[in-house]
Protein backbone atom coordinates (compact mmCIF):
# COMPACT_ATOMS: atom_id res chain seq x y z
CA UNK A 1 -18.36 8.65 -1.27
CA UNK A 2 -17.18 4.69 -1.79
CA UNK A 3 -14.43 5.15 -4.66
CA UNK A 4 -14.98 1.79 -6.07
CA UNK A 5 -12.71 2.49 -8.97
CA UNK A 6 -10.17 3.27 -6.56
CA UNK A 7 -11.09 0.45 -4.19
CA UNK A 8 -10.16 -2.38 -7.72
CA UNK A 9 -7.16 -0.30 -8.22
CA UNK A 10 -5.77 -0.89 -4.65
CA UNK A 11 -7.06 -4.75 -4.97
CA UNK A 12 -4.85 -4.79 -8.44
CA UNK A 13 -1.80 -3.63 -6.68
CA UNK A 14 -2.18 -5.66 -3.73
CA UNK A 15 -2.52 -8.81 -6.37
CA UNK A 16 0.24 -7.91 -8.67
CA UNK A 17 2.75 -7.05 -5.69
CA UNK A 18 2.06 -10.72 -4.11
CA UNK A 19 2.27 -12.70 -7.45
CA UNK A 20 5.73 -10.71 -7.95
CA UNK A 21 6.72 -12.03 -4.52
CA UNK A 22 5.51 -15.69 -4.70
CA UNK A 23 7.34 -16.00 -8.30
CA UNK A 24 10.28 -15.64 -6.92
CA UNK A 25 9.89 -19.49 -6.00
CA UNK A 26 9.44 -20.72 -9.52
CA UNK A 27 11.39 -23.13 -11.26
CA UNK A 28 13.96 -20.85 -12.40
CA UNK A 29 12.82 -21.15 -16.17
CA UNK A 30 12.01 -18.47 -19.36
CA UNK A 31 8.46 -18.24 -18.31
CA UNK A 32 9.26 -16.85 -14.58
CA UNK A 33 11.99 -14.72 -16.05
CA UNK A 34 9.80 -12.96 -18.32
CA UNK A 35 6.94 -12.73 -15.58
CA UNK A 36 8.54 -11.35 -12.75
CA UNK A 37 10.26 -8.48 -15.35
CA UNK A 38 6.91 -7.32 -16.71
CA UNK A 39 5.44 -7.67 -12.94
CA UNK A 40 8.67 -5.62 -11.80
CA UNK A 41 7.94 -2.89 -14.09
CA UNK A 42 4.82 -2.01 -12.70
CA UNK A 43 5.86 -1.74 -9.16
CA UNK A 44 5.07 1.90 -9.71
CA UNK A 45 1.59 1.20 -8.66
CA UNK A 46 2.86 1.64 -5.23
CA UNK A 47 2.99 5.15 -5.89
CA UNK A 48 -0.24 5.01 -6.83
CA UNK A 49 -1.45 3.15 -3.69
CA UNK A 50 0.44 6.29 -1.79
CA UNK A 51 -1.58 8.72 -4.45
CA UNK A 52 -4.93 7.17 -3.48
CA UNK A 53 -4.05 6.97 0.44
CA UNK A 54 -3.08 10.89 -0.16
CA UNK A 55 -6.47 11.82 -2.35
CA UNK A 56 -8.17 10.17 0.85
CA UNK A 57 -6.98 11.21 3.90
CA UNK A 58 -6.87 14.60 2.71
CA UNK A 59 -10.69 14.30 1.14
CA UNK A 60 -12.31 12.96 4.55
CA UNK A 61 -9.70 14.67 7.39
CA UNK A 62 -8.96 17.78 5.72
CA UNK A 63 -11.69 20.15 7.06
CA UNK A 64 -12.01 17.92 9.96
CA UNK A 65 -8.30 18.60 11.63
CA UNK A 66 -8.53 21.59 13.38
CA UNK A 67 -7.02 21.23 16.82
CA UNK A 68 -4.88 19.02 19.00
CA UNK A 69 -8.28 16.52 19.79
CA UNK A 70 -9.26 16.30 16.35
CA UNK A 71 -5.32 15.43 15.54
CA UNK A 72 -5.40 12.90 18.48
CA UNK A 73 -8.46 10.96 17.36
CA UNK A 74 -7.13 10.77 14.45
CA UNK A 75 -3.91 9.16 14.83
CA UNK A 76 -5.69 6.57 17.27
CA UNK A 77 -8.23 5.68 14.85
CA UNK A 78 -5.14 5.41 12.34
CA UNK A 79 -3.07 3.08 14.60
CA UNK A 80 -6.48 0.91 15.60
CA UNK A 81 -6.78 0.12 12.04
CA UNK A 82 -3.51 -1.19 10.74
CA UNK A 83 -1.54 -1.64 14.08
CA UNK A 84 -2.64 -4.67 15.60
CA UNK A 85 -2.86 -6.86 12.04
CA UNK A 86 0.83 -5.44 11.61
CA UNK A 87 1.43 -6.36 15.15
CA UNK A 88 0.05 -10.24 14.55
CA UNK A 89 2.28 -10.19 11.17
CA UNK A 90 5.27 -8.96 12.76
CA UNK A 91 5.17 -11.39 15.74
CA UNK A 92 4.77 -14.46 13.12
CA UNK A 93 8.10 -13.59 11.55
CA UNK A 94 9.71 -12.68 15.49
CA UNK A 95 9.11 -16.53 15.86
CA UNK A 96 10.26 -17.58 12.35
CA UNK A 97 13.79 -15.14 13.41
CA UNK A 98 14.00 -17.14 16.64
CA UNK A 99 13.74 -20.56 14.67
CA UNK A 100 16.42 -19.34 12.74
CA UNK A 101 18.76 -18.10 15.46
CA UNK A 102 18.50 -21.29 17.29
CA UNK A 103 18.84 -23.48 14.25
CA UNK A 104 15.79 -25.00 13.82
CA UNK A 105 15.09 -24.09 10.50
CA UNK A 106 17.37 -22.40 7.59
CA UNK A 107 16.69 -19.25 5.51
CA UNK A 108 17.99 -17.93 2.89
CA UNK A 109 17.58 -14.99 3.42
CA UNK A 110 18.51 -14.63 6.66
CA UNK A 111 19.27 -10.81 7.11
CA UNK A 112 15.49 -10.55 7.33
CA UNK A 113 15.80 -11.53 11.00
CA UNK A 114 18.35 -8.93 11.77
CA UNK A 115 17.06 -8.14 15.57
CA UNK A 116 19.26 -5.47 15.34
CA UNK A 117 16.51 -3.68 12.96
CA UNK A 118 13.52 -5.18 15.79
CA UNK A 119 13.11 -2.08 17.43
CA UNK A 120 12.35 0.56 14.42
CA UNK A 121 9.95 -2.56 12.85
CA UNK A 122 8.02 -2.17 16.23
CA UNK A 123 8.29 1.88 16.08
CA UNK A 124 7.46 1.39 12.54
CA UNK A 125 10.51 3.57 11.75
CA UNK A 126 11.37 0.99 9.44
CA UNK A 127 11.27 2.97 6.19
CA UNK A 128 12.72 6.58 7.46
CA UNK A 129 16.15 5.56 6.53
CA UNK A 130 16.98 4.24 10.14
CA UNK A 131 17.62 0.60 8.78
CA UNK A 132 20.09 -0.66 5.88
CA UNK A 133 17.17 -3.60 4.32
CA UNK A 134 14.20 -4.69 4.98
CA UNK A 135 13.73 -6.97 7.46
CA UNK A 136 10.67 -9.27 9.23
CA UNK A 137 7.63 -8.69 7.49
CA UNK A 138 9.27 -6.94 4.67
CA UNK A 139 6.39 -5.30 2.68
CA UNK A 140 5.40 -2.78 6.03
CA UNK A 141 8.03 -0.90 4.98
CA UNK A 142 4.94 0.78 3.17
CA UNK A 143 2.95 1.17 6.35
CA UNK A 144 5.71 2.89 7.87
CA UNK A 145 6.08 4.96 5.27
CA UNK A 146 2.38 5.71 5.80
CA UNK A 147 2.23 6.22 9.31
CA UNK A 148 5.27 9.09 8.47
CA UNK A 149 2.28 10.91 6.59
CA UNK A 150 0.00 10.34 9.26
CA UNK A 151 2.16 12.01 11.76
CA UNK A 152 2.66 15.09 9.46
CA UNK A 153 -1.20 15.00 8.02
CA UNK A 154 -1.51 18.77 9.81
CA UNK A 155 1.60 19.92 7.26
CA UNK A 156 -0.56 18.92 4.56
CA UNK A 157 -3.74 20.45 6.25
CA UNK A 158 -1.99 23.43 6.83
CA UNK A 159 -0.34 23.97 3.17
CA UNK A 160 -3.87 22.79 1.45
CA UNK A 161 -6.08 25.59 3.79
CA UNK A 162 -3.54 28.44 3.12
CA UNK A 163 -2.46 27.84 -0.34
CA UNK A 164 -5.09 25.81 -1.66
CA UNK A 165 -4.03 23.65 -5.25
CA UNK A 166 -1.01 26.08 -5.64
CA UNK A 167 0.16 25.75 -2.20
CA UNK A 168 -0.14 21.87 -2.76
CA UNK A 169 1.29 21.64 -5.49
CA UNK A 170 4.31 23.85 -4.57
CA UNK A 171 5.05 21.14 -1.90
CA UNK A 172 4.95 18.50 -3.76
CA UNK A 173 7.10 19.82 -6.51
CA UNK A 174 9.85 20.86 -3.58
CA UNK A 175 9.44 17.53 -1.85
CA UNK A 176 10.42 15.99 -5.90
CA UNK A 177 13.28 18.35 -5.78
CA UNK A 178 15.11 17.48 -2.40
CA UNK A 179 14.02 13.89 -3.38
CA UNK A 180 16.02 14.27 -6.66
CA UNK A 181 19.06 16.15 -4.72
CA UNK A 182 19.14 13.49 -1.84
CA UNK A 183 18.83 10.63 -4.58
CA UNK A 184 21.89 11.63 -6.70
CA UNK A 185 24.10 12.87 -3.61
CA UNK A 186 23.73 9.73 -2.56
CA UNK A 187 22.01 10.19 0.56
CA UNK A 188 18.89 8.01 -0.42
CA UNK A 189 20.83 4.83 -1.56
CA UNK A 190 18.39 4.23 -4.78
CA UNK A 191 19.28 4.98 -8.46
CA UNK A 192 15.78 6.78 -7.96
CA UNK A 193 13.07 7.68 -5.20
CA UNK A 194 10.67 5.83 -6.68
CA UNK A 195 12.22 3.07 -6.04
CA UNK A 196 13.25 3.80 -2.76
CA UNK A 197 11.72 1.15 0.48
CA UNK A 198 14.06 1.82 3.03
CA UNK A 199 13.56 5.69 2.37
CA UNK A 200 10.12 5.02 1.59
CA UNK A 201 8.32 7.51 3.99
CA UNK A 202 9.88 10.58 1.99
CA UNK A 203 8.37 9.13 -1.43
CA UNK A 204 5.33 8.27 0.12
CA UNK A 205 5.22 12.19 1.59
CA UNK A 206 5.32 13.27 -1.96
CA UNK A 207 2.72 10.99 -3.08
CA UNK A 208 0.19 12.05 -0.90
CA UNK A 209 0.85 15.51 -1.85
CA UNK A 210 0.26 14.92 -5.12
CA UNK A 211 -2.85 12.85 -4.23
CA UNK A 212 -4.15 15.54 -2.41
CA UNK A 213 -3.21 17.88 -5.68
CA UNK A 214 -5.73 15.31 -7.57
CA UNK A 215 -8.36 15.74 -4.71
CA UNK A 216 -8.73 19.36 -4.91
CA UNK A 217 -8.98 19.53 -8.77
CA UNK A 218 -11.27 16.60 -8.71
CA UNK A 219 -13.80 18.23 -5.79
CA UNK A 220 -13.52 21.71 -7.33
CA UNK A 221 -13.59 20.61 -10.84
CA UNK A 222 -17.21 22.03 -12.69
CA UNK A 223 -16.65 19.30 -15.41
CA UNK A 224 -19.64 16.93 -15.95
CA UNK A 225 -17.56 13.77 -17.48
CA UNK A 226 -19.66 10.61 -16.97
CA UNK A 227 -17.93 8.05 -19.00
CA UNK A 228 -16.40 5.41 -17.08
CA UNK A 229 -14.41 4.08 -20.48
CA UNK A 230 -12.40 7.32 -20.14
CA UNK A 231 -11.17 6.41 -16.48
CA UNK A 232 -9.92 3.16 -17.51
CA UNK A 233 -8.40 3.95 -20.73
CA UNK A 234 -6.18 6.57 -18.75
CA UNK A 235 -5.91 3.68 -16.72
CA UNK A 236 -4.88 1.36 -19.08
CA UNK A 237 -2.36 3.90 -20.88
CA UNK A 238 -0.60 4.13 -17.88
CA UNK A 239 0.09 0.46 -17.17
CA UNK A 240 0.83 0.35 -21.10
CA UNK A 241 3.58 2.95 -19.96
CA UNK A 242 4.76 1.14 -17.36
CA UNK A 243 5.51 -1.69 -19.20
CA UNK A 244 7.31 0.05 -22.08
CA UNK A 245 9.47 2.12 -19.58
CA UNK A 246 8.13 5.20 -20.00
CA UNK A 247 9.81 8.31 -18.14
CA UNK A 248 8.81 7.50 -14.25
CA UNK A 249 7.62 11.56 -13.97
CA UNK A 250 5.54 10.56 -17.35
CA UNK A 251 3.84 7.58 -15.39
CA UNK A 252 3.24 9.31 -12.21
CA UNK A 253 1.27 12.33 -14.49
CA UNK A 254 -0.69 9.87 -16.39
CA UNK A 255 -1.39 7.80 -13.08
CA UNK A 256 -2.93 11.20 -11.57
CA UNK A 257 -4.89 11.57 -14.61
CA UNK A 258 -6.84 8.25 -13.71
CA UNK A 259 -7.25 8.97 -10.45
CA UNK A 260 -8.99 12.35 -11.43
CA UNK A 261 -10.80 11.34 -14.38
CA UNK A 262 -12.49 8.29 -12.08
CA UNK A 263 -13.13 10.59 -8.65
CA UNK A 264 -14.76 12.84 -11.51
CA UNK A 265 -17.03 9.78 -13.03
CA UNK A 266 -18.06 8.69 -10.01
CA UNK A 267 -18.87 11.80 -8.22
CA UNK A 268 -20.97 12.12 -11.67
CA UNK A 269 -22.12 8.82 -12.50
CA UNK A 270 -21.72 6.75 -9.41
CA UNK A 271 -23.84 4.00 -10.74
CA UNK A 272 -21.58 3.28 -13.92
CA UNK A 273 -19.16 1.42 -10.86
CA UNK A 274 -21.36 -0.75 -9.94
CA UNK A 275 -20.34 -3.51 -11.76
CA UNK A 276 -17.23 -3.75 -9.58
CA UNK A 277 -19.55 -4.26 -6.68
CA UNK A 278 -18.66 -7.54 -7.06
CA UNK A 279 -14.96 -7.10 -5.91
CA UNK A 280 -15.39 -5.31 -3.02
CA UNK A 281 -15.91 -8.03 -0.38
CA UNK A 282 -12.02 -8.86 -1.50
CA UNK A 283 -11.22 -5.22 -2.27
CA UNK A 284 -11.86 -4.03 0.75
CA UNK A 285 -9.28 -6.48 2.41
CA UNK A 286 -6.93 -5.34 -0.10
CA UNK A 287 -4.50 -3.47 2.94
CA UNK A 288 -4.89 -7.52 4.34
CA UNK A 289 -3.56 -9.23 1.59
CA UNK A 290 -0.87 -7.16 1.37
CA UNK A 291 0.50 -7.82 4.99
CA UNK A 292 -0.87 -11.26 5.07
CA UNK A 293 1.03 -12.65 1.75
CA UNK A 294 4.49 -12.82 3.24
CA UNK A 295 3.41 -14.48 6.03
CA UNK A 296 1.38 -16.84 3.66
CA UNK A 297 4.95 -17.23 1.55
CA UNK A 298 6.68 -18.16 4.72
CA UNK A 299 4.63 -21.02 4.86
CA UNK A 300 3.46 -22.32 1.89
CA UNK A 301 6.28 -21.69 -0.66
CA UNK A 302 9.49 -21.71 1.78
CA UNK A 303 7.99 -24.53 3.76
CA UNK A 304 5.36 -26.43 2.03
CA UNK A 305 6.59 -26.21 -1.82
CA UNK A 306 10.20 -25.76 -1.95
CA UNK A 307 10.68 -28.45 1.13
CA UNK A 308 8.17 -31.02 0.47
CA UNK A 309 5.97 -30.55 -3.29
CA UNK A 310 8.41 -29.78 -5.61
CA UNK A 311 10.99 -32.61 -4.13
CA UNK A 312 8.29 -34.70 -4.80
CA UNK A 313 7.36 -33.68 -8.14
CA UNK A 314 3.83 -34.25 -7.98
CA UNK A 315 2.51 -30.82 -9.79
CA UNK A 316 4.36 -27.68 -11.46
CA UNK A 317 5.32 -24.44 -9.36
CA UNK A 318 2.47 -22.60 -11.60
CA UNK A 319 -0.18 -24.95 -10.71
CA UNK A 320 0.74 -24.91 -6.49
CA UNK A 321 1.03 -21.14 -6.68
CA UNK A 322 -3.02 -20.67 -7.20
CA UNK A 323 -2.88 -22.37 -3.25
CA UNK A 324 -0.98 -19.63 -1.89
CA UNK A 325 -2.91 -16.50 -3.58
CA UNK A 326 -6.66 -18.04 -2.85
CA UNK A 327 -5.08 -18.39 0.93
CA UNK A 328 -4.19 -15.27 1.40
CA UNK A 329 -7.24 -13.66 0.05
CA UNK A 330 -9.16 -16.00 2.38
CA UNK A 331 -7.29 -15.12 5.16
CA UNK A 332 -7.16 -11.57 4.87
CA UNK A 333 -11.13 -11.80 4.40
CA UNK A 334 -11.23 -13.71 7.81
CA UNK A 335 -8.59 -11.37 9.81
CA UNK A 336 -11.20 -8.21 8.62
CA UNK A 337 -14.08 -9.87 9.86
CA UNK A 338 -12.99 -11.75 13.16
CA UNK A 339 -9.84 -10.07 14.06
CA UNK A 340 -9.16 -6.27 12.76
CA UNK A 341 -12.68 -5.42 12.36
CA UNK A 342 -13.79 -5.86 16.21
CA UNK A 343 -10.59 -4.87 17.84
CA UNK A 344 -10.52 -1.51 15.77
CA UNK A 345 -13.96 -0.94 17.09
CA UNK A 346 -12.76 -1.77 20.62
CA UNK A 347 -10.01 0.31 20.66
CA UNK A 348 -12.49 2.94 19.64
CA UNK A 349 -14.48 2.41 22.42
CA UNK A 350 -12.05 2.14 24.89
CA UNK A 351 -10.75 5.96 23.62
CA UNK A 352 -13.96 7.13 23.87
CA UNK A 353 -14.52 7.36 20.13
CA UNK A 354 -17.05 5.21 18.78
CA UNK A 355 -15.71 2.69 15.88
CA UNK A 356 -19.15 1.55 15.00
CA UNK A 357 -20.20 -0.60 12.19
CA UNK A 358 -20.36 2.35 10.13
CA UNK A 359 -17.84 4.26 11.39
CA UNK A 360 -15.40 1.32 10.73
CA UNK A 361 -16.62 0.86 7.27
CA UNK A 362 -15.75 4.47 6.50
CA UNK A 363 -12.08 4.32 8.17
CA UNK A 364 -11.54 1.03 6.12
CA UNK A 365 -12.07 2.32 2.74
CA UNK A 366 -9.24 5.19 3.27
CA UNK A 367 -6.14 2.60 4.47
């Protein structure tokens, strides 16, 4: 199945997670305040991203992992996807750290280009609690978090085959426990795991659990809900939540509720989605605009706006920051089709594993 539902949701977060960034350039007035606190509050989206990556994975490569081979394709087919476009983005902000070294430009921010931290960004151990901040291309601290649940996809295999939802379940509620523990004996330094970056690849391990919690009730679930209303009103009370503060465990519940209610309406009513046909040429680049956009910051707000435009004062930070975010979307769009696209299918090849068109299609829609 194409989750569409799922696809607009991941499109959303990639969208609201780049206009939080690129605000951070604004003029410094009541209007950017107020913005980047309501955009700040639903950062917990991210868990959702994790949920959906979880609900995935686990849908398409549960059955399908049974041996070493099977585990080996698919951590290839993994790293052929996201690893050279995080390669590309990492070098770009290599050569903006050796501008800075050398003097050539200025940053404010200049522990980013601590190439002390180089080696786990490469190893993409960035976000197993081997580095103090982020650093480089600040935002993989996500893929490194998912790449940690790659490499343990067969625990998850192994818990859902023997212990089905319960056995699921069970580890997700243990990995919220030692999360909790580790968070208030200050071993994860975060007032809360869900807000953790730098120990992001032990939230993102419970996320996936409890994505893959949501699979199994939505694939075994007998219900025959069509209504698509009902997905996004669970949708919609969730964000509400979000932005009223709700308890995080309260958001995180109500976020699994969408995801089941819409993997339910869709298995049922696939054609009620198909008005969000429309967004998928952008949705599907959703994993692109995420890694693009701080490369895309680098340039046109560091460089372009706060050194040359708004000197000038020829237009207002709100009406420049459209450039950036129609940029980055085209961008991504042209680094799917002309640069990830056919060197994920070559890698394929060269392993011996296909990577056609359709193939391809099918590996992009689970990132």
């Amino acid at each position: 199945m194409h989750f569409r539902i799922f696809e607009s949701w991941r499109l959303l977060a990639a969208l609201l997670v780049m206009g939080y960034h690129f605000l951070r350039f604004g003029p410094g007035d009541p209007f950017q305040y107020d913005a980047s606190h309501v955009l700040e509050r639903l950062l917990p989206l991210m868990d959702m991203f994790f949920m959906i990556s979880g609900f995935l994975i686990l849908l398409r490569y549960g059955d399908k992992l049974k041996d070493w081979t099977s585990y080996r394709v698919f951590l290839v087919k993994r790293l052929a996807r996201f690893y050279p476009l995080y390669l590309v983005t990492l070098a770009i902000f290599i050569a903006v750290g050796i501008a800075v070294q050398m003097g050539v430009v200025s940053s404010s921010v200049s522990e980013r280009y601590d190439f002390g931290l180089l080696p786990q960004n490469i190893l993409l151990l960035q976000a197993w609690g081997t580095t103090p901040h982020l650093s480089f291309n600040y935002v993989s601290w996500s893929l490194s978090a998912e790449w940690f649940c790659y490499l343990l996809l067969p625990v998850y295999v192994l818990v859902m085959r023997r212990g089905g939802v319960k056995g699921l379940a069970l580890l997700a509620i243990s990995c919220v426990v030692l999360l909790e523990v580790a968070t208030r004996a200050g071993i994860i330094p975060f007032d809360s795991w869900l807000a953790a970056d730098t120990w992001g690849a032990y939230r993102a391990f419970a996320d996936f659990a409890i994505g893959g919690v949501v699979m199994l009730l939505a694939r075994d679930s007998k219900l025959e809900w069509r209504s698509h209303t009902l997905v996004w009103t669970a949708f919609a009370v969730a964000i509400g939540g979000m932005l009223m503060l709700w308890p995080s465990y309260l958001i995180i519940g109500l976020l699994g509720l969408a995801m089941f209610l819409a993997a339910l309406v869709e298995r049922n009513n696939p054609q009620g989605a198909r008005f969000l046909a429309v967004l998928s040429p952008v949705g599907r680049v959703s994993f692109g605009i995420y890694l693009w956009h701080p490369v895309i910051e680098t340039v046109l707000l560091a460089v372009v706006w706060r050194h040359l435009l708004e000197p000038m004062g020829l237009l207002s930070f709100y009406q420049f920051m459209f450039v950036p975010v129609v940029v980055t979307v085209l961008v991504a769009m042209a680094s799917d089709r002309y640069f990830e696209k056919p060197v994920s299918e070559a890698l394929n090849r060269l392993f011996g594993w296909g990577g056609g068109p359709v193939k391809v299609a099918t590996e992009r829609a689970t990132v």
